[in-house]
PDB file of N, CA and C in Angstrom:
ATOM      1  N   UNK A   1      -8.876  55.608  16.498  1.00  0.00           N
ATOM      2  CA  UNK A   1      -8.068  55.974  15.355  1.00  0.00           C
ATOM      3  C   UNK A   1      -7.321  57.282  15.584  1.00  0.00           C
ATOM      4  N   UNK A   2      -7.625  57.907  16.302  1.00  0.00           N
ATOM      5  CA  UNK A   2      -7.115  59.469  16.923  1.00  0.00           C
ATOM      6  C   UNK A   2      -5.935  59.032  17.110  1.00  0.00           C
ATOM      7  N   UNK A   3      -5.154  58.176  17.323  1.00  0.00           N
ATOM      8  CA  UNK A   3      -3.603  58.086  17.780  1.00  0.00           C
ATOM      9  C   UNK A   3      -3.125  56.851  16.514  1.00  0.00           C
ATOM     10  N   UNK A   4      -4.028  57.176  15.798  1.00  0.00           N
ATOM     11  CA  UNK A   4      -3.256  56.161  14.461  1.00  0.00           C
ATOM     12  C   UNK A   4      -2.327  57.314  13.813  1.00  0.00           C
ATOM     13  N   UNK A   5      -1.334  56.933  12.743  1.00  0.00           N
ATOM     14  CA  UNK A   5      -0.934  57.482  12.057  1.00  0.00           C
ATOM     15  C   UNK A   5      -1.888  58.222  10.652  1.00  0.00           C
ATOM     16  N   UNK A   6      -1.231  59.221  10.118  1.00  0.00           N
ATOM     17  CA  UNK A   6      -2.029  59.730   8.604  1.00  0.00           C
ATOM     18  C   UNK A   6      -1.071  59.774   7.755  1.00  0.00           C
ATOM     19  N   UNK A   7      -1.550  59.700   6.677  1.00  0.00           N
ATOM     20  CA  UNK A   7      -0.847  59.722   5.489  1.00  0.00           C
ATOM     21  C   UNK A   7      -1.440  60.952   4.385  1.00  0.00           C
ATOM     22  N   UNK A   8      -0.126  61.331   3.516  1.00  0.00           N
ATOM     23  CA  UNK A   8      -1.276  62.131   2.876  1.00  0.00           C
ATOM     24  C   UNK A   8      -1.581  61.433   1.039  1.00  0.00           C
ATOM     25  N   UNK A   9      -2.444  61.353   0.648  1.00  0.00           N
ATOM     26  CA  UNK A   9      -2.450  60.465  -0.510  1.00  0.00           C
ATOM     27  C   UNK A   9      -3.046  61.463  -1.998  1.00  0.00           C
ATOM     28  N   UNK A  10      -3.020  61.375  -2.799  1.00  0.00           N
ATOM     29  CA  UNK A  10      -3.380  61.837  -3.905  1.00  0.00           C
ATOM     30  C   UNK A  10      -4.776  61.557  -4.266  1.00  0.00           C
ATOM     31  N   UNK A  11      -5.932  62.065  -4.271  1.00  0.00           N
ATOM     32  CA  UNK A  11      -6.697  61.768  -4.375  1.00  0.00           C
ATOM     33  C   UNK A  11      -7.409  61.830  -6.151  1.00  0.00           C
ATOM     34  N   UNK A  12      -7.391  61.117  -6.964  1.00  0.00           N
ATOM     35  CA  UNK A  12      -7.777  61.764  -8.235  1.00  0.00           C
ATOM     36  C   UNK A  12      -9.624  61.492  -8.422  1.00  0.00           C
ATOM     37  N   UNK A  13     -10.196  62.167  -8.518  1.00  0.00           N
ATOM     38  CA  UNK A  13     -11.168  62.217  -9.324  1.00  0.00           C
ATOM     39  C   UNK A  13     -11.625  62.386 -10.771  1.00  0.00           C
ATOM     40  N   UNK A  14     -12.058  61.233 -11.098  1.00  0.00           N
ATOM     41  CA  UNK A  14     -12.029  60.890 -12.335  1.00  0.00           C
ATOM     42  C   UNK A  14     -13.682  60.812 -13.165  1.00  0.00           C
ATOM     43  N   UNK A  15     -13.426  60.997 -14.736  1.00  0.00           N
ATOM     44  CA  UNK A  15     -14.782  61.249 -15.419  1.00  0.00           C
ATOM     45  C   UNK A  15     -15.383  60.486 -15.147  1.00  0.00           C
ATOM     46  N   UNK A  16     -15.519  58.749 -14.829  1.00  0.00           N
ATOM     47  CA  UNK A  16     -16.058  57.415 -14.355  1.00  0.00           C
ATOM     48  C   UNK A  16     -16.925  57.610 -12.870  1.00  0.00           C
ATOM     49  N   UNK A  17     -15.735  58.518 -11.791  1.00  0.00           N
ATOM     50  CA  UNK A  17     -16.028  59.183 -10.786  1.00  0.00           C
ATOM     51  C   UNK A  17     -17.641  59.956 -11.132  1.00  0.00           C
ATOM     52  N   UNK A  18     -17.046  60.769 -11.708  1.00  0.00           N
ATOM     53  CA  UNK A  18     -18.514  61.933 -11.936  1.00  0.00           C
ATOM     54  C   UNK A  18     -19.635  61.834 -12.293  1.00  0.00           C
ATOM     55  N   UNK A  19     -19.451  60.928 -13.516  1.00  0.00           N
ATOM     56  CA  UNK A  19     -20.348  60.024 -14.399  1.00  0.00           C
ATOM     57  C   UNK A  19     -21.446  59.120 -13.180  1.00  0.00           C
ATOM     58  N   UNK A  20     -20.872  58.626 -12.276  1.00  0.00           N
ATOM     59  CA  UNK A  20     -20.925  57.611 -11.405  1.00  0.00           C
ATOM     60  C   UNK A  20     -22.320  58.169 -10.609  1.00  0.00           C
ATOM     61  N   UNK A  21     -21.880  59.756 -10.090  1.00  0.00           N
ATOM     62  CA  UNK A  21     -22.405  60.740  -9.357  1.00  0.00           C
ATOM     63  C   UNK A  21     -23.349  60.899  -9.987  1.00  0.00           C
ATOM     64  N   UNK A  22     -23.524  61.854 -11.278  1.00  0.00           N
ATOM     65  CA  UNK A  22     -24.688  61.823 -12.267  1.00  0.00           C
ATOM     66  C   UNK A  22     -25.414  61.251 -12.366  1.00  0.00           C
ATOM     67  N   UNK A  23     -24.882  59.744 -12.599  1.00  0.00           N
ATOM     68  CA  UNK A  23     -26.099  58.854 -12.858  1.00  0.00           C
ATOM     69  C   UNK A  23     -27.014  58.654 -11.875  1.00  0.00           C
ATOM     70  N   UNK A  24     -26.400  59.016 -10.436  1.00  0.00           N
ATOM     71  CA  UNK A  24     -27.104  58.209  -8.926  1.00  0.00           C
ATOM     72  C   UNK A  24     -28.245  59.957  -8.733  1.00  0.00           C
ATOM     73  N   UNK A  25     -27.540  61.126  -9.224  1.00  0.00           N
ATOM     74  CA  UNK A  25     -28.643  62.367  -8.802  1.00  0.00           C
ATOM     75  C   UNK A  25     -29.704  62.260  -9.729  1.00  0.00           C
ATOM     76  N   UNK A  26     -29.494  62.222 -10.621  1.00  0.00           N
ATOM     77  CA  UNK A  26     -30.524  61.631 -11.810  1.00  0.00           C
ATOM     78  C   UNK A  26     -31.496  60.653 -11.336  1.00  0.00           C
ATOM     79  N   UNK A  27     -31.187  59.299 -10.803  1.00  0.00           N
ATOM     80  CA  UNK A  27     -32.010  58.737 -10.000  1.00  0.00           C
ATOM     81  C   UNK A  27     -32.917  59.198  -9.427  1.00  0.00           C
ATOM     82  N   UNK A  28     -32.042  59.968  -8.675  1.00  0.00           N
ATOM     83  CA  UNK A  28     -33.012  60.585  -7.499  1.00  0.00           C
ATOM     84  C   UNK A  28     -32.935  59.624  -6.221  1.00  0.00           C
ATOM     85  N   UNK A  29     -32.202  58.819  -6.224  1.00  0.00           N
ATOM     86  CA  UNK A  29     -31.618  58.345  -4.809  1.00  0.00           C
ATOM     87  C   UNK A  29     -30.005  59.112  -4.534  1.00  0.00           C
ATOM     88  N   UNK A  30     -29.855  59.499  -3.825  1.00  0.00           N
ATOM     89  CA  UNK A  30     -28.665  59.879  -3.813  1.00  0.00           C
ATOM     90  C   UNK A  30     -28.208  60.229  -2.145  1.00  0.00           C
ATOM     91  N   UNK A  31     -27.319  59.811  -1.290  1.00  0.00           N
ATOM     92  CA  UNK A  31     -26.733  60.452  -0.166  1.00  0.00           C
ATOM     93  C   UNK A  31     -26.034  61.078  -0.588  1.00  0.00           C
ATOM     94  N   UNK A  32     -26.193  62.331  -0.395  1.00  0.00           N
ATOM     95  CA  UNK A  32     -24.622  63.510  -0.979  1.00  0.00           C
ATOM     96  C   UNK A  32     -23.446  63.191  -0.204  1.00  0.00           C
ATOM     97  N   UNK A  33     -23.432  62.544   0.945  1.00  0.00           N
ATOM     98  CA  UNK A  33     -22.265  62.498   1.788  1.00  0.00           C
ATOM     99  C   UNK A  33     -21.549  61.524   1.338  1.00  0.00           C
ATOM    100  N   UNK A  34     -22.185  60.308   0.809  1.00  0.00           N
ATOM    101  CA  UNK A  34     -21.957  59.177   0.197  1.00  0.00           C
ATOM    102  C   UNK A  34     -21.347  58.845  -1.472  1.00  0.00           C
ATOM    103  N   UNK A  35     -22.209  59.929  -1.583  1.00  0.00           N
ATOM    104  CA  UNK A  35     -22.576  59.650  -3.604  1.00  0.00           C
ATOM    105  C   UNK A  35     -22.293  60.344  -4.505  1.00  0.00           C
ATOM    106  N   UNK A  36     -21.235  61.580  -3.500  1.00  0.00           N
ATOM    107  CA  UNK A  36     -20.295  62.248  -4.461  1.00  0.00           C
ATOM    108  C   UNK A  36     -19.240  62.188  -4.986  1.00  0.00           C
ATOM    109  N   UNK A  37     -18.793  62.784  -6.205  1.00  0.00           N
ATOM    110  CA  UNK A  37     -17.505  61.980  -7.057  1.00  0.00           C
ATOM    111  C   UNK A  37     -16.304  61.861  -5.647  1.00  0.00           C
ATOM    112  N   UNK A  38     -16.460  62.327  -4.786  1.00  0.00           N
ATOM    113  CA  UNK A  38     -14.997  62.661  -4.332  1.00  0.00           C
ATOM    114  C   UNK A  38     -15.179  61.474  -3.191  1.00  0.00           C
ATOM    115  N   UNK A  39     -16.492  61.525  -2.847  1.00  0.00           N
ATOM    116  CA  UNK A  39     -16.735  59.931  -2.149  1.00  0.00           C
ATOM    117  C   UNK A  39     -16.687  58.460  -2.946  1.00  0.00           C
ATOM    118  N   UNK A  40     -17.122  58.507  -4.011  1.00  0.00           N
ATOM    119  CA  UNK A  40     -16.518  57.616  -4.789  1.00  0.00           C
ATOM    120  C   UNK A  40     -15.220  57.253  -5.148  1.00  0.00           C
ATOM    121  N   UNK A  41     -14.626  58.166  -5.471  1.00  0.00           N
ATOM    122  CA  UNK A  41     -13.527  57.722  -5.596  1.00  0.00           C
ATOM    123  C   UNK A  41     -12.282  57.599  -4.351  1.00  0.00           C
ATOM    124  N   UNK A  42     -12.835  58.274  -3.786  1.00  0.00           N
ATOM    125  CA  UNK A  42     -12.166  57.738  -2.089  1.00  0.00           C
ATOM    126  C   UNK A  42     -12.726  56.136  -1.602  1.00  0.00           C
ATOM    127  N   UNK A  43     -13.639  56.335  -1.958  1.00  0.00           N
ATOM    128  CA  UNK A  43     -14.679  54.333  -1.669  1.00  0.00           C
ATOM    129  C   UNK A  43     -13.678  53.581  -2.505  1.00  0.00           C
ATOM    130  N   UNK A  44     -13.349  53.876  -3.798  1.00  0.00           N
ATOM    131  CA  UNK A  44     -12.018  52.843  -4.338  1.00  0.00           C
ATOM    132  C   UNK A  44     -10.772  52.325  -3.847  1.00  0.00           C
ATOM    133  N   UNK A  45     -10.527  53.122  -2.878  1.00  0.00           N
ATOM    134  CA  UNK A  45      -8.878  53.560  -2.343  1.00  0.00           C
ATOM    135  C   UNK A  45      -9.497  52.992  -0.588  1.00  0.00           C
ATOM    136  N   UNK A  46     -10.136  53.008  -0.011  1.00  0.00           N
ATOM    137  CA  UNK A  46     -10.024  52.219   1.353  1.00  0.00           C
ATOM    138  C   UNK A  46     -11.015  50.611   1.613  1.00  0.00           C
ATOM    139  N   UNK A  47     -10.668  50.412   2.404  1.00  0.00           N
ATOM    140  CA  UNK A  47     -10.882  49.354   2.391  1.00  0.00           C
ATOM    141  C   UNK A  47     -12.330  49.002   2.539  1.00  0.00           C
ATOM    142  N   UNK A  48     -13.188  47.540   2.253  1.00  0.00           N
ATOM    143  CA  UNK A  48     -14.400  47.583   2.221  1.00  0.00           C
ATOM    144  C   UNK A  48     -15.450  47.822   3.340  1.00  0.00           C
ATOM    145  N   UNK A  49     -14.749  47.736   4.676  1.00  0.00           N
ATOM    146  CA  UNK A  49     -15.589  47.979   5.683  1.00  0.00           C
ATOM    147  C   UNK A  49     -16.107  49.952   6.232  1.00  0.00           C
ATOM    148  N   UNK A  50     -15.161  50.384   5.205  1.00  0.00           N
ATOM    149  CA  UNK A  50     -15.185  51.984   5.774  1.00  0.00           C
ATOM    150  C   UNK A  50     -16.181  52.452   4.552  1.00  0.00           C
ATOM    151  N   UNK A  51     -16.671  53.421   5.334  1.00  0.00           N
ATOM    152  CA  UNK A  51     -17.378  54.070   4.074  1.00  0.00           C
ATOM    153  C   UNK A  51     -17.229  55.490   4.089  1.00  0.00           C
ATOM    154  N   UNK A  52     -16.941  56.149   3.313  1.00  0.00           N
ATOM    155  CA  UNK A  52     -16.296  57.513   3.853  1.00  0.00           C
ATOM    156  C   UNK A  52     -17.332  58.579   3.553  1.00  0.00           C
ATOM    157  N   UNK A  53     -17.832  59.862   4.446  1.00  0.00           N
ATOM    158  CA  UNK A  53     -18.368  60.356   3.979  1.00  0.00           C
ATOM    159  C   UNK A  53     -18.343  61.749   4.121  1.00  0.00           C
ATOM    160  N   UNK A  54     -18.637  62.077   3.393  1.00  0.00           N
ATOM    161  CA  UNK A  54     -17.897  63.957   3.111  1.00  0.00           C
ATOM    162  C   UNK A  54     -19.583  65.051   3.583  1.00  0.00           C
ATOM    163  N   UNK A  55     -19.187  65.621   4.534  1.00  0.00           N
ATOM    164  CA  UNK A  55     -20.261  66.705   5.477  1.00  0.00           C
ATOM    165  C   UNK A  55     -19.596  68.393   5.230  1.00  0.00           C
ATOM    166  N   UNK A  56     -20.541  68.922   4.797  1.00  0.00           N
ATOM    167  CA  UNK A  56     -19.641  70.291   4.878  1.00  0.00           C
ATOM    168  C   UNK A  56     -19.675  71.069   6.645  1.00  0.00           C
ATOM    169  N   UNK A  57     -18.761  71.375   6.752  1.00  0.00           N
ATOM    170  CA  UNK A  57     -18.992  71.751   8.304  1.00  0.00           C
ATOM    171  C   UNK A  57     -19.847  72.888   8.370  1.00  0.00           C
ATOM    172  N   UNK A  58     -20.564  73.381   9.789  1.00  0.00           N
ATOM    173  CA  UNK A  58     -21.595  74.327   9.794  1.00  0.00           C
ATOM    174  C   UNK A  58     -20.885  75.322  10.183  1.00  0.00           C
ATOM    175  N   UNK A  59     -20.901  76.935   9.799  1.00  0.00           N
ATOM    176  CA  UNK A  59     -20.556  78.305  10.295  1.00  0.00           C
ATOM    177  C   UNK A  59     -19.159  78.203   9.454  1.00  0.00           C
ATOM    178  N   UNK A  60     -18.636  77.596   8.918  1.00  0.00           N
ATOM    179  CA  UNK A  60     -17.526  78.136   8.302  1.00  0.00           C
ATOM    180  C   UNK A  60     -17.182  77.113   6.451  1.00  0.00           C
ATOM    181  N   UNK A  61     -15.824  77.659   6.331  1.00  0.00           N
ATOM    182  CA  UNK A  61     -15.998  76.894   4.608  1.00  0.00           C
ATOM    183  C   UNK A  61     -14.663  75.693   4.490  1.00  0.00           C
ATOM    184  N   UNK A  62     -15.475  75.017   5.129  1.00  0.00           N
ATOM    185  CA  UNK A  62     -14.529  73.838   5.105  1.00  0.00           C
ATOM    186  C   UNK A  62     -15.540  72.058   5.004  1.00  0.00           C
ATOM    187  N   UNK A  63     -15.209  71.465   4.282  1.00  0.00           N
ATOM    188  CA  UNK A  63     -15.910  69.797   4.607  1.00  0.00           C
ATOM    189  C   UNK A  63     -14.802  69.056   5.359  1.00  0.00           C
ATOM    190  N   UNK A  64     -15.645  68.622   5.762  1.00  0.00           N
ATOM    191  CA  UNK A  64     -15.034  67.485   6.639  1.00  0.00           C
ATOM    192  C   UNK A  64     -15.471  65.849   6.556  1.00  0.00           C
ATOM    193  N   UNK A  65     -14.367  64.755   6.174  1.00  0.00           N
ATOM    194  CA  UNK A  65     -14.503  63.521   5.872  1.00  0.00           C
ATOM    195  C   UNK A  65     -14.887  62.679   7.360  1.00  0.00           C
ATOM    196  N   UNK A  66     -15.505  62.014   7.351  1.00  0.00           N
ATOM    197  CA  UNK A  66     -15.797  60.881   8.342  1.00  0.00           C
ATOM    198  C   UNK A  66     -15.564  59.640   7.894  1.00  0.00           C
ATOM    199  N   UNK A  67     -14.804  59.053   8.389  1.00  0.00           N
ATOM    200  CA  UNK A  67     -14.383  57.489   8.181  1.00  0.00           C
ATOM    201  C   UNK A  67     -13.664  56.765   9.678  1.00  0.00           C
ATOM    202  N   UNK A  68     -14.498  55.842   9.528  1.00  0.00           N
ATOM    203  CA  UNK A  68     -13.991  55.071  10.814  1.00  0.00           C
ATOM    204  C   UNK A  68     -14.463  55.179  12.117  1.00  0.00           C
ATOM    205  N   UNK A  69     -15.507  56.173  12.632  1.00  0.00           N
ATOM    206  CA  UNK A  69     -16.100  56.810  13.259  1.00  0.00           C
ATOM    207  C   UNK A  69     -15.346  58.342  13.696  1.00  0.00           C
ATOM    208  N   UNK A  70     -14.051  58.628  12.944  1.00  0.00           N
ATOM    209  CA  UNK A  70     -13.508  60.066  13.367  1.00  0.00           C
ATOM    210  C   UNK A  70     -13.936  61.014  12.343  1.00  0.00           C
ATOM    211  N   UNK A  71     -13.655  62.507  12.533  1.00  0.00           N
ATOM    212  CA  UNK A  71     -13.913  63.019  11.756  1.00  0.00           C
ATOM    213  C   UNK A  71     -12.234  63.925  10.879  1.00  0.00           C
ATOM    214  N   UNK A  72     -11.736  63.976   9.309  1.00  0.00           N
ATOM    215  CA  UNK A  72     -10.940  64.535   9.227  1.00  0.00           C
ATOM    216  C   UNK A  72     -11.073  65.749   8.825  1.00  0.00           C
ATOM    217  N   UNK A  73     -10.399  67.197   8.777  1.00  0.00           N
ATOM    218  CA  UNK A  73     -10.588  68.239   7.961  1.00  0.00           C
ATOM    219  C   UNK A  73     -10.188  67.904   6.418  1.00  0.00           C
ATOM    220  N   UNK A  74     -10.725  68.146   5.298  1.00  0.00           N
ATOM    221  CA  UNK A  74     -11.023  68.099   4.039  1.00  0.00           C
ATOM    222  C   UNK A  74     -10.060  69.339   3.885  1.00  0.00           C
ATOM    223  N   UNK A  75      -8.843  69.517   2.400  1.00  0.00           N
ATOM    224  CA  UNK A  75      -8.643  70.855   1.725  1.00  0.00           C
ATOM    225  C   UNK A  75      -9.288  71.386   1.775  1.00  0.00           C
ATOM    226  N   UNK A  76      -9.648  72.566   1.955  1.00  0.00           N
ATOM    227  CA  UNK A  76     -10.751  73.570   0.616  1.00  0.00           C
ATOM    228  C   UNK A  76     -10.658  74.115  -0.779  1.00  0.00           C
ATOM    229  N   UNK A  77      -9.628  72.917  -1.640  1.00  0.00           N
ATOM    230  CA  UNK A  77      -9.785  72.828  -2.962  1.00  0.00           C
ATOM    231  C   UNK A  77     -11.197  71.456  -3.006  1.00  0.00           C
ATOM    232  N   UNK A  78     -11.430  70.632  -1.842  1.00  0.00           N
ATOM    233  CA  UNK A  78     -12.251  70.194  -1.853  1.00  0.00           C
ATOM    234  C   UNK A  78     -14.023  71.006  -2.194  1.00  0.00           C
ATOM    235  N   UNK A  79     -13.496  71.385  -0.571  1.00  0.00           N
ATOM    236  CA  UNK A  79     -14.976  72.165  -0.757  1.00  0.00           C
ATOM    237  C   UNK A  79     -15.444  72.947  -1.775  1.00  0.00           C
ATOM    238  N   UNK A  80     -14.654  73.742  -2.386  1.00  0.00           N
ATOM    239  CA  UNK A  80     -14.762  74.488  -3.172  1.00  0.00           C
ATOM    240  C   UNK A  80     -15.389  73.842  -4.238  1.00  0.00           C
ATOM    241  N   UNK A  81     -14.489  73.015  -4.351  1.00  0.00           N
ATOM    242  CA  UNK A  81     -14.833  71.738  -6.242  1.00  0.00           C
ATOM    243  C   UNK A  81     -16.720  71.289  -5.622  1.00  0.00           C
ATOM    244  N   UNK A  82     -16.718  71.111  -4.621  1.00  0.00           N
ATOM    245  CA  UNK A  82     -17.654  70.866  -4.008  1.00  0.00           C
ATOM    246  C   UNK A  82     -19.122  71.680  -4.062  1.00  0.00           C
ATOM    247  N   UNK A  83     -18.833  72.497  -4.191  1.00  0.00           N
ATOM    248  CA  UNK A  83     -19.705  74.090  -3.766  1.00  0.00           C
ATOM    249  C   UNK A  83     -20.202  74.048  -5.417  1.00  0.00           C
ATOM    250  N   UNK A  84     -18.976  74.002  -6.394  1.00  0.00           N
ATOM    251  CA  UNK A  84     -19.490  74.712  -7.616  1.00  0.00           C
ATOM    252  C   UNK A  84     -20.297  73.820  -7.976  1.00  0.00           C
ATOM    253  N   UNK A  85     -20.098  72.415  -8.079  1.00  0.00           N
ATOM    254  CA  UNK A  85     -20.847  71.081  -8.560  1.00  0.00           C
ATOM    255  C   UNK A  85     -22.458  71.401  -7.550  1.00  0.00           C
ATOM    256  N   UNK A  86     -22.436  71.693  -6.542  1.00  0.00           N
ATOM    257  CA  UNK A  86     -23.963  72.044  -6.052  1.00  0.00           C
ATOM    258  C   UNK A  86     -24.427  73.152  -6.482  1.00  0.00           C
ATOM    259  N   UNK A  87     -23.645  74.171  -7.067  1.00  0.00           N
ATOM    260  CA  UNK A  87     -24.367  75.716  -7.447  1.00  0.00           C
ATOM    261  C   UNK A  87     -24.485  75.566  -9.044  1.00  0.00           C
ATOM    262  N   UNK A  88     -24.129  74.378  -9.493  1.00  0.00           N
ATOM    263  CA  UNK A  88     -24.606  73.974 -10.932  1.00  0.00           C
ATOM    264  C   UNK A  88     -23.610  73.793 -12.153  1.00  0.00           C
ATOM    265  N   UNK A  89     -22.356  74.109 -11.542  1.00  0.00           N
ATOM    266  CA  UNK A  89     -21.185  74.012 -12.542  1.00  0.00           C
ATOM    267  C   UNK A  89     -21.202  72.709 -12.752  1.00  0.00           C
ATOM    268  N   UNK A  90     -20.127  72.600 -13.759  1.00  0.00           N
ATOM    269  CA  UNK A  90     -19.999  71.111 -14.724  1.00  0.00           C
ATOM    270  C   UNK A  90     -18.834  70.492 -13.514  1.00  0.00           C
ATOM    271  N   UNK A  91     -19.084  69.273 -13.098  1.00  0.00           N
ATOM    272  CA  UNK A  91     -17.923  68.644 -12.703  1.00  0.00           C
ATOM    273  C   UNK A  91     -16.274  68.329 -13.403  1.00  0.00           C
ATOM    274  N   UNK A  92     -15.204  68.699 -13.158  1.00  0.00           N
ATOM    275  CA  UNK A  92     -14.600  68.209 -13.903  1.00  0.00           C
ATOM    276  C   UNK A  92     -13.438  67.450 -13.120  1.00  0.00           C
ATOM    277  N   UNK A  93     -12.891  66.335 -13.522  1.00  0.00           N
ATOM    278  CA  UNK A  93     -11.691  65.636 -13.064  1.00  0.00           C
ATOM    279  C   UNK A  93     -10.927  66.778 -11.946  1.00  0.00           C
ATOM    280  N   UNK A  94     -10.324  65.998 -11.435  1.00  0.00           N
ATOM    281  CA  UNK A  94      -9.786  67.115 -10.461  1.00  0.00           C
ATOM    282  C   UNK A  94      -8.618  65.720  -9.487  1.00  0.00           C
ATOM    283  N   UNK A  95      -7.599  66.646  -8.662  1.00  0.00           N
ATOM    284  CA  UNK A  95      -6.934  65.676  -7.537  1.00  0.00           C
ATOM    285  C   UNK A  95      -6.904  66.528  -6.818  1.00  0.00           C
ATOM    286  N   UNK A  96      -6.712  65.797  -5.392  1.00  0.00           N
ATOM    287  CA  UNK A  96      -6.369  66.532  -4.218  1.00  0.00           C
ATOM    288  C   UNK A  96      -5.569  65.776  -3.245  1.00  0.00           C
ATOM    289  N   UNK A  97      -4.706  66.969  -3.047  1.00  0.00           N
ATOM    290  CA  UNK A  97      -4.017  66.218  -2.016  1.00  0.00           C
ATOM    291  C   UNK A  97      -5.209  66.052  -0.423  1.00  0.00           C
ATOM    292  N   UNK A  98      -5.276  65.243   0.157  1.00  0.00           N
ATOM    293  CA  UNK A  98      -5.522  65.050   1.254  1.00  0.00           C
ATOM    294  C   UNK A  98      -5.095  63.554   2.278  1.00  0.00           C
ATOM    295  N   UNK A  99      -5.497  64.045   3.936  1.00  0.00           N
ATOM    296  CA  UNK A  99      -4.947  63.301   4.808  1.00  0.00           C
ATOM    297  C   UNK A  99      -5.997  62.316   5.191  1.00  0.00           C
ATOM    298  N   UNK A 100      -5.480  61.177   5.514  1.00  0.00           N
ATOM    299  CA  UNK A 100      -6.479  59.896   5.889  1.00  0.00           C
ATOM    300  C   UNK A 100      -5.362  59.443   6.641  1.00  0.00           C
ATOM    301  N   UNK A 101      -6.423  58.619   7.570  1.00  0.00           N
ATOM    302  CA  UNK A 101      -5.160  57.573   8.028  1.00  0.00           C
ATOM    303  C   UNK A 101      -5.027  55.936   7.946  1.00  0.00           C
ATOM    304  N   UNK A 102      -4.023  55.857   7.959  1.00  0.00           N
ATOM    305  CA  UNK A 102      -2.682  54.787   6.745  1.00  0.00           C
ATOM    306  C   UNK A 102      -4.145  53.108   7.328  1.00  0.00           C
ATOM    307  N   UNK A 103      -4.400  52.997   8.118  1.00  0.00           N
ATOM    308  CA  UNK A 103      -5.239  51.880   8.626  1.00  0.00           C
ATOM    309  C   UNK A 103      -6.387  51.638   7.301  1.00  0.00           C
ATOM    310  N   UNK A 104      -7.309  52.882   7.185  1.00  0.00           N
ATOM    311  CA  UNK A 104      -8.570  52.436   6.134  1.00  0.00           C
ATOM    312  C   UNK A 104      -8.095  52.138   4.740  1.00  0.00           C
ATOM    313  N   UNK A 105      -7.039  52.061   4.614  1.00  0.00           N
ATOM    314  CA  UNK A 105      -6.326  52.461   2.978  1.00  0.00           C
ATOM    315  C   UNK A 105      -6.221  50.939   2.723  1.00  0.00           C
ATOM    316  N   UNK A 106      -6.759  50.693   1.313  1.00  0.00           N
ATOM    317  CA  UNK A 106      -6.286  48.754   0.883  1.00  0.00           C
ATOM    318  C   UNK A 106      -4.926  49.043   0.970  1.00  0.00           C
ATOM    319  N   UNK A 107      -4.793  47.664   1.150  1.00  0.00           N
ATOM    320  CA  UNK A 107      -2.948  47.676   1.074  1.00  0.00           C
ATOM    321  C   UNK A 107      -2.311  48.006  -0.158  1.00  0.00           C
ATOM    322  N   UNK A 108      -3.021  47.948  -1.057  1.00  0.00           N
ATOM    323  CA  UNK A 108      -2.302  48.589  -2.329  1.00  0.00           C
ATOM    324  C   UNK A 108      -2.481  49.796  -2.769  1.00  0.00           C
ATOM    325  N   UNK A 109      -3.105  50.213  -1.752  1.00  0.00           N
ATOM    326  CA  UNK A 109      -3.216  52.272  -2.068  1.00  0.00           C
ATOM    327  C   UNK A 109      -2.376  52.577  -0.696  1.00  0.00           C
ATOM    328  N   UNK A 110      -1.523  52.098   0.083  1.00  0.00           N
ATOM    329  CA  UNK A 110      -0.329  52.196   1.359  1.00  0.00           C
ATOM    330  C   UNK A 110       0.741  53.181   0.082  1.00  0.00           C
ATOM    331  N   UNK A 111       0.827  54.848   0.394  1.00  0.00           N
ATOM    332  CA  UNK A 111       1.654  55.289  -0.333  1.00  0.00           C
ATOM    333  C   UNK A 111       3.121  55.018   0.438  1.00  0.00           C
ATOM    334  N   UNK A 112       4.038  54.893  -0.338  1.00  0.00           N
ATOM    335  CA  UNK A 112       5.358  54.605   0.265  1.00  0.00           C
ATOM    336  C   UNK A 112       6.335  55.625   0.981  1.00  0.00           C
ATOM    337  N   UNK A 113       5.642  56.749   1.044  1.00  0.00           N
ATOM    338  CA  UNK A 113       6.314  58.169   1.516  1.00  0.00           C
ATOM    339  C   UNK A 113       5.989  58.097   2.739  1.00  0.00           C
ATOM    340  N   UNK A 114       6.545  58.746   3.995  1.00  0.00           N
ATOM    341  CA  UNK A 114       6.782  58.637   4.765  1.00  0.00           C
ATOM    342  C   UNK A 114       5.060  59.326   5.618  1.00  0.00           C
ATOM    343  N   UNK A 115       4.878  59.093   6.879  1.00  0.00           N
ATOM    344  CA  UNK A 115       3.194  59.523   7.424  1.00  0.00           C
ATOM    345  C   UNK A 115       4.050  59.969   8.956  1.00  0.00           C
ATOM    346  N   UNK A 116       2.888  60.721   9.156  1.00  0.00           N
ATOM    347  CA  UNK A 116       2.732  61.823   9.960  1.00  0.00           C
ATOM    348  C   UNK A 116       1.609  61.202  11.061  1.00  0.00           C
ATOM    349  N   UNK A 117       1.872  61.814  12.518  1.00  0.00           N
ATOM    350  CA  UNK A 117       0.560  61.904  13.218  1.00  0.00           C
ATOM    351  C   UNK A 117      -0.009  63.181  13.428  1.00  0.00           C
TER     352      UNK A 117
END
């Protein structure tokens, strides 16, 4: 996938999103890489064989997404939204721009703006 194209897509996270999250920490089953709002709602938007999962990187302040077996750099409006929801703040709706590439995306989340390698 390293020589695929990327796109950059809108990512929204939504109360359904969060709600989603809540309910699964509450459980008490939960993969954080898996089972956070921002992985959820990225799991809506690619296709069913990928599963995307969000790692915060070690020694510095950035997450980083894995999908497909690569790894991408994450905003750090991510991490951040990220950080407060683990240090106990309230989740709230949120978007982000970020880059994926155009392959894991259903065909009906293919934004029509032009992609980048």
């Amino acid at each position: 996938m390293k020589n695929m194209p990327l796109t950059m897509i809108e990512l929204a996270v939504s109360h359904d999103d969060i709600s989603e999250m809540s309910d699964r920490m509450q459980s008490g089953i939960i993969d954080i890489c898996t089972e956070n709002a921002v992985s959820i709602a990225l799991r809506k938007r690619v296709k069913s064989e990928y599963t995307p999962q969000i790692y915060f990187a070690p020694n510095h302040n950035a997450c980083e997404l894995r999908i497909a077996g690569e790894w991408l750099v994450l905003p750090s409006t991510v991490y951040w939204w990220l950080r407060k929801i683990e240090s106990g703040a309230a989740a709230k709706p949120s978007v982000f721009s970020i880059a994926i590439y155009l392959q894991v995306l259903k065909d009906n989340e293919i934004p029509s703006a032009r992609t980048d390698r």
